[in-house]
C-alpha atoms as a PDB file:
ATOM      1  CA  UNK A   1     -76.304 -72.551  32.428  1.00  0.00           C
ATOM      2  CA  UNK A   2     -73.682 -72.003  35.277  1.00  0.00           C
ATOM      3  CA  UNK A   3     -70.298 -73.659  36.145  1.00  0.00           C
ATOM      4  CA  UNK A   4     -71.045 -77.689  37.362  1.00  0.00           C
ATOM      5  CA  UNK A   5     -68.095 -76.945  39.214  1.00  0.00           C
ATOM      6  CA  UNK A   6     -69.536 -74.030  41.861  1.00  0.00           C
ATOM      7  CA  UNK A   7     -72.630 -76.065  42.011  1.00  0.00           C
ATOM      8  CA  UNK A   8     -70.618 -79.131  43.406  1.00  0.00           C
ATOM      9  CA  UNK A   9     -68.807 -76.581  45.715  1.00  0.00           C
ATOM     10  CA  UNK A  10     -72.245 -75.478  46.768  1.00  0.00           C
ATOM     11  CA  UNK A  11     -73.371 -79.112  47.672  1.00  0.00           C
ATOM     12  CA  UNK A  12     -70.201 -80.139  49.150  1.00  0.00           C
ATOM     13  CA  UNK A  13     -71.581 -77.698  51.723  1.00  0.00           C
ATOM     14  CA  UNK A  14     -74.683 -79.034  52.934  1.00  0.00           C
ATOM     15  CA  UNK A  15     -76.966 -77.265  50.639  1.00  0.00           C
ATOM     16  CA  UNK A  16     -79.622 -78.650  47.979  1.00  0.00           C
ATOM     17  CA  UNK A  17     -79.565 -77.060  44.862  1.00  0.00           C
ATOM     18  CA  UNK A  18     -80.026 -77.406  41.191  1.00  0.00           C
ATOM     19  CA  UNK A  19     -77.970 -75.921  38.754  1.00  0.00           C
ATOM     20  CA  UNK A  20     -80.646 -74.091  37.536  1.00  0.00           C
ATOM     21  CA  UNK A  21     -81.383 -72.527  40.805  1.00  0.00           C
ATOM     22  CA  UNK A  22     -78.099 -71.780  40.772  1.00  0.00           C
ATOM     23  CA  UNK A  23     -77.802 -70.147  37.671  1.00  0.00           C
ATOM     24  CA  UNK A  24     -80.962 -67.744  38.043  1.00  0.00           C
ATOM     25  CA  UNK A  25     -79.006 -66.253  41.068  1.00  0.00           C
ATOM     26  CA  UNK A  26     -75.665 -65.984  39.556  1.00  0.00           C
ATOM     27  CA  UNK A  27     -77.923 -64.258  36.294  1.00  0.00           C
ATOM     28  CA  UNK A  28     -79.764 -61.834  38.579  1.00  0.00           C
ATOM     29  CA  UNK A  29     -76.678 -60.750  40.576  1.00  0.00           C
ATOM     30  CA  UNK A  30     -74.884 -60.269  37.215  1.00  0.00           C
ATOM     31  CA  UNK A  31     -72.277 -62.969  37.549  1.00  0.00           C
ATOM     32  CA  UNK A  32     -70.905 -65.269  34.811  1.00  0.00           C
ATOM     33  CA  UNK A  33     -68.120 -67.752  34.829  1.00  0.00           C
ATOM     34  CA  UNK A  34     -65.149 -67.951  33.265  1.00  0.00           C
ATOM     35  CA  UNK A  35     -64.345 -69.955  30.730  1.00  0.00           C
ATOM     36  CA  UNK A  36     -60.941 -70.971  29.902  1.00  0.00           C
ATOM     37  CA  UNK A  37     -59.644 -70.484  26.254  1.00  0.00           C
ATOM     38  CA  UNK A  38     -59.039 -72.745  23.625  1.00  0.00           C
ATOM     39  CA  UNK A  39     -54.937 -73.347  22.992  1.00  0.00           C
ATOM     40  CA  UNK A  40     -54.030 -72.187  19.575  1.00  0.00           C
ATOM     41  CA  UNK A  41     -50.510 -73.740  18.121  1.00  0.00           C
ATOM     42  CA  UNK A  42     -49.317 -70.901  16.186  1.00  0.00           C
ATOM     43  CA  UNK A  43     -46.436 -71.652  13.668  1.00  0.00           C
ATOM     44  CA  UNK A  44     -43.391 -69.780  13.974  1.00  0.00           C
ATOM     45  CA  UNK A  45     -42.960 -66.589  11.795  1.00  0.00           C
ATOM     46  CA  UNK A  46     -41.215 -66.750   8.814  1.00  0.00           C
ATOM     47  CA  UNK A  47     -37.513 -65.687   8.327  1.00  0.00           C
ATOM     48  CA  UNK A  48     -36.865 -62.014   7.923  1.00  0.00           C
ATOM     49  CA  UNK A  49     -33.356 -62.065   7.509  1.00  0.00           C
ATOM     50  CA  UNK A  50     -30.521 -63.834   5.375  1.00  0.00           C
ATOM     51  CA  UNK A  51     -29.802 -67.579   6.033  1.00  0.00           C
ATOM     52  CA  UNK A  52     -26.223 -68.032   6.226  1.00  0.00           C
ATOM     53  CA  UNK A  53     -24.748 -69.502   3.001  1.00  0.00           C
ATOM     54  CA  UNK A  54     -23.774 -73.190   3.380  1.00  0.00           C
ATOM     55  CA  UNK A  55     -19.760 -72.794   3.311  1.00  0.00           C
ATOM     56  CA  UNK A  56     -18.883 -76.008   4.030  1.00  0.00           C
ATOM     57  CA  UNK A  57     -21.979 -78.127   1.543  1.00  0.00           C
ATOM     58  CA  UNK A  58     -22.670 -80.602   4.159  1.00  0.00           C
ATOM     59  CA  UNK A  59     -25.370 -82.506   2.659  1.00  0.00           C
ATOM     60  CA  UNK A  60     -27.874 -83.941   5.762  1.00  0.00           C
ATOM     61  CA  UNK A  61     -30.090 -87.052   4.987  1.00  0.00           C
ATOM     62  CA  UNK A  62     -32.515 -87.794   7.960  1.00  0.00           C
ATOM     63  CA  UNK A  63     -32.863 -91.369   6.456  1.00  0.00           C
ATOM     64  CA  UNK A  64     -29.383 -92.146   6.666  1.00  0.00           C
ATOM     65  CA  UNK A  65     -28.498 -90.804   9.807  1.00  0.00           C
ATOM     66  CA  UNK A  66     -31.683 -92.995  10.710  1.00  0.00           C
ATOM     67  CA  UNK A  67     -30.257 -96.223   9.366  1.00  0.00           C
ATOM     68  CA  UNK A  68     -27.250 -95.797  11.258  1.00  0.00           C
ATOM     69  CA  UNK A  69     -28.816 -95.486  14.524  1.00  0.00           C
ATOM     70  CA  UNK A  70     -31.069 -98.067  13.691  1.00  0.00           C
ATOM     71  CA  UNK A  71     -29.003-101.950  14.447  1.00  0.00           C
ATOM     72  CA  UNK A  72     -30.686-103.653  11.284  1.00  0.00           C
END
């Protein structure tokens, strides 16, 4: 059918329509709405280069670092 959004505009301003009415006219002038796209999350690329060696083996444990945050 047609946007329910242009057919509240439409009524807003005094006029009685249906959205079908509305719809035929927007089809025979050759008008169609816009529809806004879906959001895709899109994971970040992988690593093409060398990771830096770990020179100074810290060792990171998100548990512990947890626990000590955490007053228990």
């Amino acid at each position: 059918m047609c946007a329910p959004s242009l057919v509240h505009d439409i009524k807003a301003k005094g006029y009685n329509v249906s959205e079908r009415t509305v719809s035929r006219v927007l089809q025979k002038l050759g008008l169609r709405s816009k529809a806004t796209r879906k959001f895709n999350y899109r994971a970040a690329p992988k690593l093409s280069h060398d990771v830096a060696p770990n020179t100074l083996d810290r060792q990171f444990d998100p548990r512990q670092n947890i626990r000590q945050c955490l007053p228990l």
